[in-house]
Protein backbone atom coordinates (compact mmCIF):
# COMPACT_ATOMS: atom_id res chain seq x y z
CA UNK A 1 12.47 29.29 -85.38
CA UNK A 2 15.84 30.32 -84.30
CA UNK A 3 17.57 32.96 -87.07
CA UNK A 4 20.83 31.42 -88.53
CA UNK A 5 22.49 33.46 -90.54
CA UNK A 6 25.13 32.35 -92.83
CA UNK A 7 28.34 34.06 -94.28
CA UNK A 8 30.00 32.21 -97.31
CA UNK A 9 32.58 32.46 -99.66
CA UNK A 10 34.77 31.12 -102.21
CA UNK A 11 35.51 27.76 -100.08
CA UNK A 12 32.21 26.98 -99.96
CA UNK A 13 32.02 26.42 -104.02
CA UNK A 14 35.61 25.19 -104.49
CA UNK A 15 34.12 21.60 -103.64
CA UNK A 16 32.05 22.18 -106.50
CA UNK A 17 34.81 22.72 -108.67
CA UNK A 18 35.03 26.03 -108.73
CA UNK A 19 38.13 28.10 -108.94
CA UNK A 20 39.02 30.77 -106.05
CA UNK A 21 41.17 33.83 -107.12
CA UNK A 22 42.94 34.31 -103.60
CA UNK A 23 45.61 31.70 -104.52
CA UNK A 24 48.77 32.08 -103.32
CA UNK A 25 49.79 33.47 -106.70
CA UNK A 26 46.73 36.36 -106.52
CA UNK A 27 45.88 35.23 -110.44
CA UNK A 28 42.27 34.05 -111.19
CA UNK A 29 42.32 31.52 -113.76
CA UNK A 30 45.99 33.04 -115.11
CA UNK A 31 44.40 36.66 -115.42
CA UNK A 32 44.94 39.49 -112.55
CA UNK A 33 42.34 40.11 -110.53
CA UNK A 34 42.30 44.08 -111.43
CA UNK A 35 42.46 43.08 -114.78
CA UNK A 36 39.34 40.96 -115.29
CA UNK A 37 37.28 42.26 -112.27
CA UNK A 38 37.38 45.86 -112.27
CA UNK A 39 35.54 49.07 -114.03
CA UNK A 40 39.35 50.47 -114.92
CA UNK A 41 40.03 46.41 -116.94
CA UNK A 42 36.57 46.50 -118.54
CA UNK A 43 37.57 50.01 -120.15
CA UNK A 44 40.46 48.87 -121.21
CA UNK A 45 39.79 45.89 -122.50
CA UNK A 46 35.81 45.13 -122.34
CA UNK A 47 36.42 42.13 -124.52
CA UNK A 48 38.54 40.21 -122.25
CA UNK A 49 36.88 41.03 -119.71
CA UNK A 50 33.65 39.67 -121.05
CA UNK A 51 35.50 36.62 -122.64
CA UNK A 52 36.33 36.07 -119.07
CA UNK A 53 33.09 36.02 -117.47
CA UNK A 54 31.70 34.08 -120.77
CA UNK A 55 33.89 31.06 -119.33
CA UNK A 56 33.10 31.32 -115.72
CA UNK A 57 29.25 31.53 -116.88
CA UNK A 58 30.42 27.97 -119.16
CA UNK A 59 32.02 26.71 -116.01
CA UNK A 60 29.30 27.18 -113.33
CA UNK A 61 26.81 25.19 -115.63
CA UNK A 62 29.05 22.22 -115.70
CA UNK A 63 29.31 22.04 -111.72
CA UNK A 64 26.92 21.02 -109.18
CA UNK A 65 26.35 22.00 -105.51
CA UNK A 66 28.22 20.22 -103.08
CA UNK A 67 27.26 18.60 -99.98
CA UNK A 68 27.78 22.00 -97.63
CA UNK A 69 25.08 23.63 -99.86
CA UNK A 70 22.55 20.97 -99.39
CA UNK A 71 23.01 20.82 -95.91
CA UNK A 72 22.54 24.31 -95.84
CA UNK A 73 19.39 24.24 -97.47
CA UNK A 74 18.47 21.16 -95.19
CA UNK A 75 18.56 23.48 -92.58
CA UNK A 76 15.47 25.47 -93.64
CA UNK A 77 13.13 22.76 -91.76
CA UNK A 78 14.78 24.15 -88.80
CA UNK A 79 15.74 27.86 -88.79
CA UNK A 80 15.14 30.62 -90.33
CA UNK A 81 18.25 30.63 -92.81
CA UNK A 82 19.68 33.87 -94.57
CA UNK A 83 22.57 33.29 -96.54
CA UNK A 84 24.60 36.15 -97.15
CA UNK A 85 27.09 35.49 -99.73
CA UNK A 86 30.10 36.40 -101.53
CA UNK A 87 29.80 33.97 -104.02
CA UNK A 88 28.13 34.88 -107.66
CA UNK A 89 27.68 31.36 -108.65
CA UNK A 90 23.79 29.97 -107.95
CA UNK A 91 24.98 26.88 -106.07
CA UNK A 92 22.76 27.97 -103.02
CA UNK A 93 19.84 27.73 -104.61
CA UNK A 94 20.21 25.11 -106.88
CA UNK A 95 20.69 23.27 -103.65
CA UNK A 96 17.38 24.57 -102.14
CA UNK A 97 18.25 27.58 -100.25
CA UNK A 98 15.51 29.88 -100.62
CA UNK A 99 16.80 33.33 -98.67
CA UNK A 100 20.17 34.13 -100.27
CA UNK A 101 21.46 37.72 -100.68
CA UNK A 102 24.20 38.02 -103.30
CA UNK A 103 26.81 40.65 -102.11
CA UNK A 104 29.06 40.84 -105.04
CA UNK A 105 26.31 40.09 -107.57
CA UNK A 106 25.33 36.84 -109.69
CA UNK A 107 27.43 35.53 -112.83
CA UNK A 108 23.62 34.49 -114.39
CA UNK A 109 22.40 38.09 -114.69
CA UNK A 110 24.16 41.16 -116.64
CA UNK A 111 23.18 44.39 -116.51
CA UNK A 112 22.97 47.68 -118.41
CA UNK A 113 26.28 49.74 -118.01
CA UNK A 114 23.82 53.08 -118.41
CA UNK A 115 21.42 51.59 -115.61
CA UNK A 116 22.63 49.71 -112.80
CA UNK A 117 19.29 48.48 -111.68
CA UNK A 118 18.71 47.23 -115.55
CA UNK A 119 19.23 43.68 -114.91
CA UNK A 120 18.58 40.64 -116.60
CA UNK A 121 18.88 36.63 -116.66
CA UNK A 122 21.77 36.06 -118.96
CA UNK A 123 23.03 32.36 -119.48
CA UNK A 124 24.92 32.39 -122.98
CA UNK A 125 27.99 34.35 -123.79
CA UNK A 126 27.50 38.25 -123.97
CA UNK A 127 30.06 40.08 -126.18
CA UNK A 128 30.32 43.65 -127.55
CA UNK A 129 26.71 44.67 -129.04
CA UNK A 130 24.88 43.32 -127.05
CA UNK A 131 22.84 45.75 -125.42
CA UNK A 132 19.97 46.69 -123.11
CA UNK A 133 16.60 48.22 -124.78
CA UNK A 134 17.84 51.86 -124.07
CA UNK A 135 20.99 50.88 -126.73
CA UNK A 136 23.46 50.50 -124.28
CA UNK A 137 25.81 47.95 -123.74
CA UNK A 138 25.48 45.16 -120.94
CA UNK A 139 28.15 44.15 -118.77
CA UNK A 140 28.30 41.39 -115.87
CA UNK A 141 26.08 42.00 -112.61
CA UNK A 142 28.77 41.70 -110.95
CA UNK A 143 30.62 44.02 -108.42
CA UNK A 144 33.62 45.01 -109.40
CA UNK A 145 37.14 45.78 -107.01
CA UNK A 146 36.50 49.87 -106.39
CA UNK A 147 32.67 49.62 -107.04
CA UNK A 148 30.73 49.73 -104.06
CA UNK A 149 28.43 47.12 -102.74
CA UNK A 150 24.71 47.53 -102.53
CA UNK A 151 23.67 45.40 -100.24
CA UNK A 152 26.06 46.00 -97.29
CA UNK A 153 23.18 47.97 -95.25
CA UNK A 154 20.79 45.04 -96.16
CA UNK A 155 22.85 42.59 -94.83
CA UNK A 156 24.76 44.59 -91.93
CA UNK A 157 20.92 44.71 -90.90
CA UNK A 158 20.33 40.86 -91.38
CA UNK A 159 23.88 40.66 -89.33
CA UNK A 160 22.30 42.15 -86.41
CA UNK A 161 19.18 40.38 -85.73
CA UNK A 162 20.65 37.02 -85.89
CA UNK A 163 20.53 33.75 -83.17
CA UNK A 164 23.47 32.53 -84.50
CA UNK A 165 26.12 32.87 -87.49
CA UNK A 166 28.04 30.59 -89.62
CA UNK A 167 30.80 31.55 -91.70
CA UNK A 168 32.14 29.41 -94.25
CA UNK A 169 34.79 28.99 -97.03
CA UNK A 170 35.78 32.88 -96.49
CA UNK A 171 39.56 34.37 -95.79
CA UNK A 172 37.91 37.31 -93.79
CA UNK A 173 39.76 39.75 -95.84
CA UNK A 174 37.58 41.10 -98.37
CA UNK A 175 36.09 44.14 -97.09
CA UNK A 176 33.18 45.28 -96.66
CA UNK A 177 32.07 41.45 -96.43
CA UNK A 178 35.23 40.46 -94.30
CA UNK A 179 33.41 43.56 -91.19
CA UNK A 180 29.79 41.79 -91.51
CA UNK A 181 30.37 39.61 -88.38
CA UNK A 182 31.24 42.21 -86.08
CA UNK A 183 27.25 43.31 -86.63
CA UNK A 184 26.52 40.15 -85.20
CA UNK A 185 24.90 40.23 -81.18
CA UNK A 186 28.04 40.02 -78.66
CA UNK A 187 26.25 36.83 -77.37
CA UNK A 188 24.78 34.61 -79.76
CA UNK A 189 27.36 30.94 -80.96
CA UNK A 190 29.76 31.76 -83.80
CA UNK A 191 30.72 28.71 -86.23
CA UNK A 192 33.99 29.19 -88.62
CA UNK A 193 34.14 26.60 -91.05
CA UNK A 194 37.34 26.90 -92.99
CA UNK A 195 40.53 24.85 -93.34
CA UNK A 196 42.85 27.78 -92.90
CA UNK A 197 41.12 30.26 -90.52
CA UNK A 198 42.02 33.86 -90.42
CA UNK A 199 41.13 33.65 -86.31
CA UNK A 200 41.02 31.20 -83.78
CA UNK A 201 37.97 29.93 -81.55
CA UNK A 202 37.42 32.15 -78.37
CA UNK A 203 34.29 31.92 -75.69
CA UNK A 204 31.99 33.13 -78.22
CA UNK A 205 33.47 31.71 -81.73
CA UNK A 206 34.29 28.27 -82.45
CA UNK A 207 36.72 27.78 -85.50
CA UNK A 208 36.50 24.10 -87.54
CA UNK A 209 39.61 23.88 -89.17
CA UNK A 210 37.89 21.94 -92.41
CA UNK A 211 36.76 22.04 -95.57
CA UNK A 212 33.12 22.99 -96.12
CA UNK A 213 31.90 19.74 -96.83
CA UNK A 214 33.63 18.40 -93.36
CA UNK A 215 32.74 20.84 -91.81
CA UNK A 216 29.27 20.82 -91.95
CA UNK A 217 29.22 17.19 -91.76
CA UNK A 218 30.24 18.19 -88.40
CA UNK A 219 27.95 20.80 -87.43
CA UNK A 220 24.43 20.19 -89.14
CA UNK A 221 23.38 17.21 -86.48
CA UNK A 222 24.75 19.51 -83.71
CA UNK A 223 23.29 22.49 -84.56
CA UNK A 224 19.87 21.03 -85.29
CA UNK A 225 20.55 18.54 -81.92
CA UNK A 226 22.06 21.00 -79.24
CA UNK A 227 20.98 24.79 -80.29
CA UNK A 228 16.95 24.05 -81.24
């Protein structure tokens, strides 16, 4: 099987109901990004900043995947699919996908802020005192703006040994996600699903100016059809 590698982010959910914080505004749900989503906010103010993940965590189990993430995991029968995303909701795998690779972490698992690799499943609310079994407090698995991001290697790696790449629902400015594509083989097909692209289609990239669910209305039959 051909390797199809997959880059998604916060369009890809917003079908699902899901808010994106790179609104014209640059608020997330009415809060500022650097307040809610940073180690300098959670210092500050840790119980906002848990209150604030406590609703996203409410939010994501009222949603569902959309019709982009089970065509996604559709795919499986005919590539080998790695999904590398930005996302931190689970809508990839509820779907079906069974290779994703979380870059900025998963809103479903906290960890302990004395141990980084002290994570857990967490589905309820977590609030002040609630701690890991070394007495410390947890805190969202979540990577935070200024934090650095684990699995960059990982997937810079996965980047590279793709047959083709898909990138969907992402503004190509959040770094180091935004550079992942450029570890991608000069030759292999490029496929940019998003309704307002950061770059336009060249010999190697095609851009489809949609919405995730369009868009891979689009592409699945052709992908499956013309590259196998």
């Amino acid at each position: 099987m051909k390797h199809l590698v997959v880059l998604t982010g916060a369009g890809m959910s917003a079908e699902s109901g899901l808010k994106t914080f790179r609104d014209e505004d640059g608020l997330w749900e009415g809060h500022d990004v650097t307040v809610v989503a940073s180690p300098e906010g959670f210092r500050r103010d840790p119980e906002l900043v848990l209150d604030f993940y406590n609703q996203r965590r409410k939010q994501l189990l009222e949603v569902d995947p959309n019709q982009a993430h089970c065509d996604l995991a559709e795919l499986e029968a005919h590539f080998n699919v790695t999904i590398i995303t930005q996302n931190i909701d689970d809508l990839h795998e509820r779907a079906g996908s069974s290779n994703v690779m979380h870059l900025h972490g998963e809103l479903f698992k906290v960890r302990s802020i004395y141990d980084e690799f002290d994570v857990m499943d967490w589905k309820k609310d977590l609030v002040l005192g609630d701690i890991c079994k070394r007495g410390y407090q947890l805190r969202p698995h979540i990577v935070w703006f200024g934090e650095s991001v684990p699995l960059i290697p990982k997937a810079m790696s996965v980047c590279e040994q793709a047959d083709l790449l898909l990138i969907i629902g992402t503004s190509l400015q959040v770094y180091p996600a935004a550079s992942l594509m450029h570890y991608a083989p000069e030759h292999i097909p490029v496929f940019y699903i998003d309704p307002r692209p950061a770059i336009q289609s060249n010999a190697q990239i095609e851009v489809l100016p949609f919405k995730a669910t369009e868009g891979m209305a689009t592409l699945k039959d052709r992908l499956i059809n013309e590259v196998i």
